[in-house]
N, C-alpha and C. Protein backbone atom coordinates (compact mmCIF):
# COMPACT_ATOMS: atom_id res chain seq x y z
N UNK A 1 -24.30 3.27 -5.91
CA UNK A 1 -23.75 2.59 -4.76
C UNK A 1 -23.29 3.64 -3.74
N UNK A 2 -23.62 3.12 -2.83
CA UNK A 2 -23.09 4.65 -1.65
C UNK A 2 -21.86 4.01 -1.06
N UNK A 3 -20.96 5.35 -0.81
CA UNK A 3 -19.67 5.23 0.19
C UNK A 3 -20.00 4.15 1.08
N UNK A 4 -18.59 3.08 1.57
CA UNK A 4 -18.73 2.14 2.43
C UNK A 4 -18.17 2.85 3.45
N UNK A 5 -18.39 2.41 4.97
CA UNK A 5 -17.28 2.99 5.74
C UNK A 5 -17.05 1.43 6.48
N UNK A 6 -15.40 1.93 6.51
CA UNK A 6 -14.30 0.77 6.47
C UNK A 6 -14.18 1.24 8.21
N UNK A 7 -13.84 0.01 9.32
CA UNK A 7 -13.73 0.03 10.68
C UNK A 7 -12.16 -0.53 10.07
N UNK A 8 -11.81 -1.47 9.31
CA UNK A 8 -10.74 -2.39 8.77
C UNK A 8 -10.49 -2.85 8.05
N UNK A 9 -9.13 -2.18 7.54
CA UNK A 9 -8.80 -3.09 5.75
C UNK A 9 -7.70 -3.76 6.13
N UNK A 10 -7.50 -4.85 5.12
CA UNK A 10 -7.17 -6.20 5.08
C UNK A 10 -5.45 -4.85 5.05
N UNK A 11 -4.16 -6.10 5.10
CA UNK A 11 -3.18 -5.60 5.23
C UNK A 11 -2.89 -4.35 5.54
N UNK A 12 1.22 21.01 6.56
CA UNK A 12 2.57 22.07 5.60
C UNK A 12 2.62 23.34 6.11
N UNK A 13 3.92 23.50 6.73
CA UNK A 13 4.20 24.43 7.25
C UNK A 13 5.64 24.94 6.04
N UNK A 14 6.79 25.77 7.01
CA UNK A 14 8.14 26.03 6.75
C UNK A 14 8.76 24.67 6.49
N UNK A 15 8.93 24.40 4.99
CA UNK A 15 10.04 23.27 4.46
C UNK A 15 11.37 23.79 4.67
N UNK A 16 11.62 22.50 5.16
CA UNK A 16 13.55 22.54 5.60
C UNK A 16 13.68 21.90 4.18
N UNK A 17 14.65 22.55 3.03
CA UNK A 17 15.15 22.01 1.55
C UNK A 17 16.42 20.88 1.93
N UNK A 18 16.87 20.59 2.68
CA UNK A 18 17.78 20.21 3.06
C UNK A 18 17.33 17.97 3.49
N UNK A 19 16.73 18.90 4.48
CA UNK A 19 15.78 17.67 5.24
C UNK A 19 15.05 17.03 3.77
N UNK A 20 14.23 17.65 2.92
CA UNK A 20 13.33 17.00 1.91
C UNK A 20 14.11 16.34 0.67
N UNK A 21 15.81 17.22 0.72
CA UNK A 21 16.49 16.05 -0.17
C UNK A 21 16.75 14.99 0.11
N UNK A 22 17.31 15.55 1.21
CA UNK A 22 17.85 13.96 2.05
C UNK A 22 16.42 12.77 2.26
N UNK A 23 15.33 12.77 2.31
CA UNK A 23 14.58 11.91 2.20
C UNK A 23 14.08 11.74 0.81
N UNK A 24 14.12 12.89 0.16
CA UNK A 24 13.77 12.42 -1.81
C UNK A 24 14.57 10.76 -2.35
N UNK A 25 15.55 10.37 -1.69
CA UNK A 25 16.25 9.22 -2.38
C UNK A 25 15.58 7.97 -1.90
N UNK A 26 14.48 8.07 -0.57
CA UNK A 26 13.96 7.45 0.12
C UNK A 26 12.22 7.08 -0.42
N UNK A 27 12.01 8.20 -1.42
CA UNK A 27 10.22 8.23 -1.63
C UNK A 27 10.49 7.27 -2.65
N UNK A 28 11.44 7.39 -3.63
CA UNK A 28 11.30 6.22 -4.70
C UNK A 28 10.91 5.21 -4.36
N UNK A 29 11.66 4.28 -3.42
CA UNK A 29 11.85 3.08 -3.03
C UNK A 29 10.18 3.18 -2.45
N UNK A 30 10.04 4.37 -1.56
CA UNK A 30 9.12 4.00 -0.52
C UNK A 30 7.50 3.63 -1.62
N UNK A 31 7.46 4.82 -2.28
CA UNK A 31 6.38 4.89 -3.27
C UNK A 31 5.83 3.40 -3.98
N UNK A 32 7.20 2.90 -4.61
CA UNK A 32 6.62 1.62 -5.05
C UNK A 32 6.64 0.05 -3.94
N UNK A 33 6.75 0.72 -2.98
CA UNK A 33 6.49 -0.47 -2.13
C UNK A 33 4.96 -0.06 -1.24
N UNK A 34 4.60 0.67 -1.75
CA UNK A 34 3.55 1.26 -0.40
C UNK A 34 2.41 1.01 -0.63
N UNK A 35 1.76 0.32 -2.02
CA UNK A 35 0.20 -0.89 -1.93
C UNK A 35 0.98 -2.08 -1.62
N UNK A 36 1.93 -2.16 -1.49
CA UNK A 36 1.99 -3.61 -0.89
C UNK A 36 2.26 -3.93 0.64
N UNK A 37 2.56 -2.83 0.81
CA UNK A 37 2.71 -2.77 2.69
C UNK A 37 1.28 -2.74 2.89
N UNK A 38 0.51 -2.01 1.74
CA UNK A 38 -0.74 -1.81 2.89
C UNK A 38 -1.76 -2.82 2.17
N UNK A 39 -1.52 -3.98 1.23
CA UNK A 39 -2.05 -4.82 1.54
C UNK A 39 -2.94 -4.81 0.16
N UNK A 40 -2.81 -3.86 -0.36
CA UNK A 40 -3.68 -3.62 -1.64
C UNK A 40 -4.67 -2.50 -1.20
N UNK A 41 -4.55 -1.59 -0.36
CA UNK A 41 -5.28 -0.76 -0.26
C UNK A 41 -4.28 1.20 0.09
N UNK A 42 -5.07 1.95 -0.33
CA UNK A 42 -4.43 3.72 0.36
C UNK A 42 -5.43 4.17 0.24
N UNK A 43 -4.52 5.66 1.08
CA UNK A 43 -5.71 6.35 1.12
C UNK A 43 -5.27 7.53 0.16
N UNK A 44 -6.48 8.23 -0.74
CA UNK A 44 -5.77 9.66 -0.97
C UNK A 44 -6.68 10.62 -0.03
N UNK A 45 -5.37 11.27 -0.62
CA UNK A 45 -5.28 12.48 -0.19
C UNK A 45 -6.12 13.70 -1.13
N UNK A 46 -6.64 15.26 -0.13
CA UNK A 46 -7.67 15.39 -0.88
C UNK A 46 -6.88 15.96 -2.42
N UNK A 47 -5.90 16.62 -2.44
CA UNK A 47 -5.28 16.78 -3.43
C UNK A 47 -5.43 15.80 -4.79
N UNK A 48 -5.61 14.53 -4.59
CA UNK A 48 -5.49 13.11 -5.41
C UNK A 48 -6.99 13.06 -5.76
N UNK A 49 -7.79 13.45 -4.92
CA UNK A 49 -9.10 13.21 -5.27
C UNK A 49 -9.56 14.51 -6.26
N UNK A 50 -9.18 15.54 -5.93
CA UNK A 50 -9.17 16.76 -6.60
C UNK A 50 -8.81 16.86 -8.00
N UNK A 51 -7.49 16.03 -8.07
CA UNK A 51 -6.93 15.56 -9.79
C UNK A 51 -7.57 14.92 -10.29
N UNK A 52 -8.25 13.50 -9.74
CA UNK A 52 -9.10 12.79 -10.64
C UNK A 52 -10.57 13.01 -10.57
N UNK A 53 -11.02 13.39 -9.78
CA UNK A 53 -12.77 13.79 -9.96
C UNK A 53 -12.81 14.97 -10.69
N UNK A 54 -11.84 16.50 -10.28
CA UNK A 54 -12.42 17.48 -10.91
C UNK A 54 -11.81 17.97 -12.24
N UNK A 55 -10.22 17.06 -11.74
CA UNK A 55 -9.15 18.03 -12.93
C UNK A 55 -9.10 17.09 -14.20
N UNK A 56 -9.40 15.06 -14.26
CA UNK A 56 -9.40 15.06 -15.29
C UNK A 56 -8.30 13.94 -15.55
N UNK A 57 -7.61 13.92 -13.64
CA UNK A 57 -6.39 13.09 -13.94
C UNK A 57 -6.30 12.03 -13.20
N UNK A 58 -7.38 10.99 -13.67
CA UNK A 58 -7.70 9.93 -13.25
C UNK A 58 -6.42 8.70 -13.09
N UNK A 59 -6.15 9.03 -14.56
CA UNK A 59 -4.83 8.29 -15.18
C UNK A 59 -3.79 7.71 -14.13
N UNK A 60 -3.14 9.05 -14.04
CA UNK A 60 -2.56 9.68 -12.48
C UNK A 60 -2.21 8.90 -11.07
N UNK A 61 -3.65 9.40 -10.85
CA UNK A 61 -3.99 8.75 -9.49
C UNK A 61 -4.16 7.44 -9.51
N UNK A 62 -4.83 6.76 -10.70
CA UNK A 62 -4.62 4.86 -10.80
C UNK A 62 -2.93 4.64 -10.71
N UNK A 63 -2.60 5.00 -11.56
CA UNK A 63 -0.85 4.50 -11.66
C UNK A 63 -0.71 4.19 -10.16
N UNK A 64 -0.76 5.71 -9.47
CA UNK A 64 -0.36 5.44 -8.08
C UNK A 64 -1.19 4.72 -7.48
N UNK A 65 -1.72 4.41 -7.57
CA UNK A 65 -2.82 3.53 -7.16
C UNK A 65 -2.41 2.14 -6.95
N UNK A 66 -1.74 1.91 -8.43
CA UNK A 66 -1.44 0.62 -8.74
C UNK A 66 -2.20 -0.51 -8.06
N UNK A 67 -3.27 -1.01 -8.98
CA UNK A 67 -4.27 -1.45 -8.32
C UNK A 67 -4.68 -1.55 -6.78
N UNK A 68 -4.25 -0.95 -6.34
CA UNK A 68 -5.15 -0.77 -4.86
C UNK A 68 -6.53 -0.24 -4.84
N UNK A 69 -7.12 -0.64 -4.14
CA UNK A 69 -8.23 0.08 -3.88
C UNK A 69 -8.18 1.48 -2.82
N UNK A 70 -8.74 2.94 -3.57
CA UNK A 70 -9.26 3.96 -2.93
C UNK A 70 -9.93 3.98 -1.74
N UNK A 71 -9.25 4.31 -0.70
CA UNK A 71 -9.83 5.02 0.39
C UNK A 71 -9.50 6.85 0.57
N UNK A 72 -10.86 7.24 1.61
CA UNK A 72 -10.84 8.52 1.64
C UNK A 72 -10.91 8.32 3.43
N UNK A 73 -10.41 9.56 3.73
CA UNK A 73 -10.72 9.77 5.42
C UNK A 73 -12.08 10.96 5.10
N UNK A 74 -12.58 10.91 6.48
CA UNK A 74 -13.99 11.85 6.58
C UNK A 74 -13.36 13.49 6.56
N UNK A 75 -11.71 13.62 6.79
CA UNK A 75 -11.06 14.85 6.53
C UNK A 75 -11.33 15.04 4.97
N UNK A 76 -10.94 14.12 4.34
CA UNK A 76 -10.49 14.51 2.99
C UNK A 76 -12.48 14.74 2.45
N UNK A 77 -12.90 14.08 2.75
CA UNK A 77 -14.36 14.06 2.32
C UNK A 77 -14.42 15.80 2.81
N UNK A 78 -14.66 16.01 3.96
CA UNK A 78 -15.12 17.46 4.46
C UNK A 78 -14.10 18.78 3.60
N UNK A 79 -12.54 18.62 3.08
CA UNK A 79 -12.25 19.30 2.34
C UNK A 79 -12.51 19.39 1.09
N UNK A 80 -12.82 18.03 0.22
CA UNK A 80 -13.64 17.92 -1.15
C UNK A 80 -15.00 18.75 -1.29
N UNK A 81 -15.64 18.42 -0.40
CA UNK A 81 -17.14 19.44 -0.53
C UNK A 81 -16.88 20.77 0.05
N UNK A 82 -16.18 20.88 0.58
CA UNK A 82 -16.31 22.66 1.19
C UNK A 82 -15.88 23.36 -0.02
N UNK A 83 -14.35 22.66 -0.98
CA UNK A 83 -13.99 23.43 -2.02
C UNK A 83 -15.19 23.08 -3.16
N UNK A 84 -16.40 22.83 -2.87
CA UNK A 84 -17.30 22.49 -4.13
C UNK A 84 -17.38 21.15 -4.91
N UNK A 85 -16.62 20.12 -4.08
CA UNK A 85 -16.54 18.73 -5.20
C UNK A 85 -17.86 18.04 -4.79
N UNK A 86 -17.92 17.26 -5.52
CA UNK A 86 -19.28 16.45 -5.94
C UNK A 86 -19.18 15.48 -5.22
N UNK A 87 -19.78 15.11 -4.13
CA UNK A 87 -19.72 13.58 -3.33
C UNK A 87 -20.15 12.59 -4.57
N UNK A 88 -21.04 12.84 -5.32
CA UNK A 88 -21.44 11.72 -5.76
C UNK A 88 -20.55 10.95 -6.89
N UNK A 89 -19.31 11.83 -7.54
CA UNK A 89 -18.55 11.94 -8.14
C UNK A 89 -17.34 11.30 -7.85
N UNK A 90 -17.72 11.63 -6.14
CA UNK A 90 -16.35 10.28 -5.44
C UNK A 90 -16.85 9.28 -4.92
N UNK A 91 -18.16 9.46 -4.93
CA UNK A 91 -18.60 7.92 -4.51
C UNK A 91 -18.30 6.69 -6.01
N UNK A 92 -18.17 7.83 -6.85
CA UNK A 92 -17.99 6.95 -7.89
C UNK A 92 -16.78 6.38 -8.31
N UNK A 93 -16.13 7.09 -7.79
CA UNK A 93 -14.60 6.85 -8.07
C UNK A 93 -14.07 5.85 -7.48
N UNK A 94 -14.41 6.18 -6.09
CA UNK A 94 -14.31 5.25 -5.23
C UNK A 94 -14.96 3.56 -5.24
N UNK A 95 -16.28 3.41 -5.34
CA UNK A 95 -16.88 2.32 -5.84
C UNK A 95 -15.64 1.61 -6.74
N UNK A 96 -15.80 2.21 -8.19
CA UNK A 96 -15.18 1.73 -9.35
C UNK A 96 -14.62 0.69 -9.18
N UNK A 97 -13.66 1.20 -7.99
CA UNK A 97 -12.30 0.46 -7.62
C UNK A 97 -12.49 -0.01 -6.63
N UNK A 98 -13.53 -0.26 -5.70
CA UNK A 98 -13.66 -1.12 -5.05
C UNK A 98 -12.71 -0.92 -3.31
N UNK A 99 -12.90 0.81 -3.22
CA UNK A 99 -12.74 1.29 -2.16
C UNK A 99 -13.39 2.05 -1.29
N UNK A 100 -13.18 3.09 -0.57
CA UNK A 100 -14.40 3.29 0.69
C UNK A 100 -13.80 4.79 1.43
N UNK A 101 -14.84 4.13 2.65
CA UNK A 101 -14.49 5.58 3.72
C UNK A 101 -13.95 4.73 5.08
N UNK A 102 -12.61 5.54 5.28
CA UNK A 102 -12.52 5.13 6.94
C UNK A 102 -13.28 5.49 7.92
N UNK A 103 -13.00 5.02 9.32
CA UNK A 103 -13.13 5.25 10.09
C UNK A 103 -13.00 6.73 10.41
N UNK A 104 -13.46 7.80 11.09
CA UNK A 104 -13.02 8.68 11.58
C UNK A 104 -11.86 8.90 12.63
N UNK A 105 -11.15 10.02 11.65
CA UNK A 105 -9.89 9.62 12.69
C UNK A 105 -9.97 10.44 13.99
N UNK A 106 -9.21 9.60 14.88
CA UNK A 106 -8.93 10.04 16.53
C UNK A 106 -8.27 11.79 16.54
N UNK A 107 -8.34 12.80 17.22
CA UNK A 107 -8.11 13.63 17.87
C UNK A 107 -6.43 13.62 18.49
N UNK A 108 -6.28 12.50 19.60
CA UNK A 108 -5.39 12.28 20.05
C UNK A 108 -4.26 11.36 19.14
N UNK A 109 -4.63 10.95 18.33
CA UNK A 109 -3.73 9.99 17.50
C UNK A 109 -3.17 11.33 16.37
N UNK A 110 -3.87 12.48 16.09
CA UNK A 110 -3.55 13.36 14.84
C UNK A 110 -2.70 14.09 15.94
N UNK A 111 -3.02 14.89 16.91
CA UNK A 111 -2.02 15.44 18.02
C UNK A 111 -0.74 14.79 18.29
N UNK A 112 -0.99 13.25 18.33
CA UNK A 112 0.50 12.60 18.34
C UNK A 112 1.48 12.84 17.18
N UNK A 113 0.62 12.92 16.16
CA UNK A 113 1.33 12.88 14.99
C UNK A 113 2.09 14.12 14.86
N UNK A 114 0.91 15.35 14.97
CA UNK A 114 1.51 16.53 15.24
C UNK A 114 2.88 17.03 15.98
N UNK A 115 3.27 16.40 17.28
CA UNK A 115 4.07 16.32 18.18
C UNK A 115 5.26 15.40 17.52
N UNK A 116 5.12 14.60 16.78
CA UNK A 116 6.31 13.35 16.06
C UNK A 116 6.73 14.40 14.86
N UNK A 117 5.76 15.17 14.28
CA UNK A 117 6.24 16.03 13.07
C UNK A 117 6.80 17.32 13.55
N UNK A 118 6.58 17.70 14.66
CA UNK A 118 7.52 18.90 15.43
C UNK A 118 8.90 18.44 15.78
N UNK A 119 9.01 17.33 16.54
CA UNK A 119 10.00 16.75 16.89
C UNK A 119 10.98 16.15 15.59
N UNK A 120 10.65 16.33 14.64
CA UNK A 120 11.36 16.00 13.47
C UNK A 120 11.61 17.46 11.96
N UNK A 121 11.37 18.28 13.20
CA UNK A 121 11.50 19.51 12.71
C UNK A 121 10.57 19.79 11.81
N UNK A 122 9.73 19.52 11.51
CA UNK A 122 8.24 19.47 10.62
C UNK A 122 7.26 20.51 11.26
N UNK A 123 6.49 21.04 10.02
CA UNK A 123 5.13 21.33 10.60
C UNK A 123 4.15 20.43 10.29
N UNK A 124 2.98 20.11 10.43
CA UNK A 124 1.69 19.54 10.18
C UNK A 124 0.77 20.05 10.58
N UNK A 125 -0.16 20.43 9.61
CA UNK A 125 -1.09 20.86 9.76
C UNK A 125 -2.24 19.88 10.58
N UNK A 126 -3.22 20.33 10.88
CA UNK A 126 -4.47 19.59 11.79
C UNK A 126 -5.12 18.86 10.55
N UNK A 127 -5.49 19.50 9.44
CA UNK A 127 -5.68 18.27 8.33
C UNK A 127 -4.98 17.23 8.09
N UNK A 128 -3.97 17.69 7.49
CA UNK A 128 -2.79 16.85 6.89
C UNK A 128 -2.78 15.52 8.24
N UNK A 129 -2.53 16.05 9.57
CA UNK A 129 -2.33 15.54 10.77
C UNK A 129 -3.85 14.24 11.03
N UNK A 130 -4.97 15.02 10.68
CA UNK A 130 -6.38 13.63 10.84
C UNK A 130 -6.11 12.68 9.17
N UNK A 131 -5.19 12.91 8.13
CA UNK A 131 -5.39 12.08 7.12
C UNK A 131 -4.59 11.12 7.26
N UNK A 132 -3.28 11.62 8.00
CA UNK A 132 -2.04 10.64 8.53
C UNK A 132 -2.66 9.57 9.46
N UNK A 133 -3.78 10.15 10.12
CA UNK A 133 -4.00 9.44 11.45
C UNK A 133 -4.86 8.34 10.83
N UNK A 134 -5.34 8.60 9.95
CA UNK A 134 -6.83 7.70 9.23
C UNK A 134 -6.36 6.77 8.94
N UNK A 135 -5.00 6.94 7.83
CA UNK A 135 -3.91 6.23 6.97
C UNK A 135 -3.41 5.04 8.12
N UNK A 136 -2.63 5.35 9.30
CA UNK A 136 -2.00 4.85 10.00
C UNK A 136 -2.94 3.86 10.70
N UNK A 137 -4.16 4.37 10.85
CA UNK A 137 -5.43 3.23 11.93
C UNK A 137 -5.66 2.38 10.99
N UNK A 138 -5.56 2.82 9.48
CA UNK A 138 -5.99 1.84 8.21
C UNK A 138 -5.12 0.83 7.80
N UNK A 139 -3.80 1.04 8.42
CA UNK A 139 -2.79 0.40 7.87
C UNK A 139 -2.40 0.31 6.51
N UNK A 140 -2.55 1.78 6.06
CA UNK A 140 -2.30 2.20 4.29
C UNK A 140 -1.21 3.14 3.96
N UNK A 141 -1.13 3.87 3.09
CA UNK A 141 -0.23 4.46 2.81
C UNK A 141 -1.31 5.70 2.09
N UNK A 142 -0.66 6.85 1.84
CA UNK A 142 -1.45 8.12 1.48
C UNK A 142 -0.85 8.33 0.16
N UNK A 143 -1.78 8.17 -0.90
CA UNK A 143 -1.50 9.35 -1.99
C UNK A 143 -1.64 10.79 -2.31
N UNK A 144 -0.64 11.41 -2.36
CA UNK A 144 -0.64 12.39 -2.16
C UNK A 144 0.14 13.59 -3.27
N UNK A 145 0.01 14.39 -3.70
CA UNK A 145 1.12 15.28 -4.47
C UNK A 145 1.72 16.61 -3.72
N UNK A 146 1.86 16.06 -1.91
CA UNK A 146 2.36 17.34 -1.29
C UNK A 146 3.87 16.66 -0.88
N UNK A 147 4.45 17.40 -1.61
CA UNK A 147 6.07 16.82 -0.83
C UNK A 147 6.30 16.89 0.32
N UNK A 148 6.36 18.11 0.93
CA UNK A 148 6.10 18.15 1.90
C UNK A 148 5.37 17.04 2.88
N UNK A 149 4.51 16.70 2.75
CA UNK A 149 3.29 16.01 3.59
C UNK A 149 3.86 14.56 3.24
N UNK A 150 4.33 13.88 1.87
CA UNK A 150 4.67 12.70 1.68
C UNK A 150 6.03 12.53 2.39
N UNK A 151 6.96 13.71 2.35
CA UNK A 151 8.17 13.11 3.37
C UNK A 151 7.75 12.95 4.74
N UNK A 152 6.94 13.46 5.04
CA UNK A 152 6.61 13.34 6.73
C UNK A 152 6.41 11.82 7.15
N UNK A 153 4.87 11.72 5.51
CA UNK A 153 4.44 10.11 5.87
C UNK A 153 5.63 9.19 6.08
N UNK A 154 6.21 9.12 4.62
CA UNK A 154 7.74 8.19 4.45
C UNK A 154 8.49 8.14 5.86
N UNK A 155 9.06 9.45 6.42
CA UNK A 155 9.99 9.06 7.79
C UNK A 155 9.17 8.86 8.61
N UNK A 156 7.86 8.96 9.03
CA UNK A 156 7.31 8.83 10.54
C UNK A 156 6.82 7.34 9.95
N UNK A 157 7.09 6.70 9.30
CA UNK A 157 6.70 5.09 8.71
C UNK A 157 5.37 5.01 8.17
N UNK A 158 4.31 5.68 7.99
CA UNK A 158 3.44 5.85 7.59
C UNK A 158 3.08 5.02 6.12
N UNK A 159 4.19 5.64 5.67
CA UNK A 159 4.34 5.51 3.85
C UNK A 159 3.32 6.32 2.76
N UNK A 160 3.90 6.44 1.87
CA UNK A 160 3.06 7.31 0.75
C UNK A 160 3.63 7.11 -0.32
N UNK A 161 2.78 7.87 -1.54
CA UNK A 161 3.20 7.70 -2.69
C UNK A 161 2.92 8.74 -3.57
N UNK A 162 3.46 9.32 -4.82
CA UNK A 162 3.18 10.76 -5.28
C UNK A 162 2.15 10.14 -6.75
N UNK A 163 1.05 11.25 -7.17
CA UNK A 163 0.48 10.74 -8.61
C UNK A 163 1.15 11.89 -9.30
């Protein structure tokens, strides 16, 4: 079965230690509410895809998952194969569960983001910044295992969740 691409689904720089506690009391709550904000669907992150296609930790990434269905942005796709991962390996993953590929994300929507994560004393990277943007046009939430990157999602409303 080949990757779908989704138009619409239904429903790291310098860490401030300070800033990431003060929102740690916030990911709990946020984490297990965040397939249901987005309706039964997220996206991971390439990190998430990396654990369960190459490392083994499928397990993992379902929990967080919690039955949602897998989405990928065309970022996370272009960092999976450059580090050597197997498209066909996430097409499978993806299938399984009965998830897909977004849309490509906007330029100006990842720059906004960029500018909301400066202004909140954050860095974001231009990756991190097109997976947020994918997430946010998708109306999902990101799995992810970057603290960093998941407090950003959590306060800029985004939402996320850790495997």
């Amino acid at each position: 079965m080949a990757i779908v691409i989704a138009t619409e689904v239904a429903g790291g720089g310098p860490e401030d230690p300070l800033a990431d506690a003060a929102v740690a009391a916030e990911i709990a709550a946020a984490e297990g509410a965040a397939t249901a904000e987005a309706g039964g669907a997220a996206l991971l992150d390439t990190n998430a895809v990396i654990a369960a296609v190459e490392k083994g930790n499928v397990a993992a990434v379902d929990a967080a998952l919690d039955g949602a269905a897998p989405y990928v942005s065309p970022t996370v796709i272009a960092e999976f194969t450059a580090g050597g991962g197997d498209l066909a390996e996430l097409e499978g993953l993806l299938s399984v569960r009965g998830g897909g590929v977004l849309a490509a994300e906007t330029e100006g929507d990842a720059a906004a983001l960029q500018s909301l994560a400066s202004s909140m004393g954050r860095s974001l990277g231009a990756n991190d910044a097109a997976i947020a943007s994918a997430a946010r046009s998708g109306g999902m939430p990101v799995i992810t295992n970057d603290t960093s990157f998941l407090n950003f999602l959590i306060e800029s409303g985004i939402g996320g969740g850790r495997f």
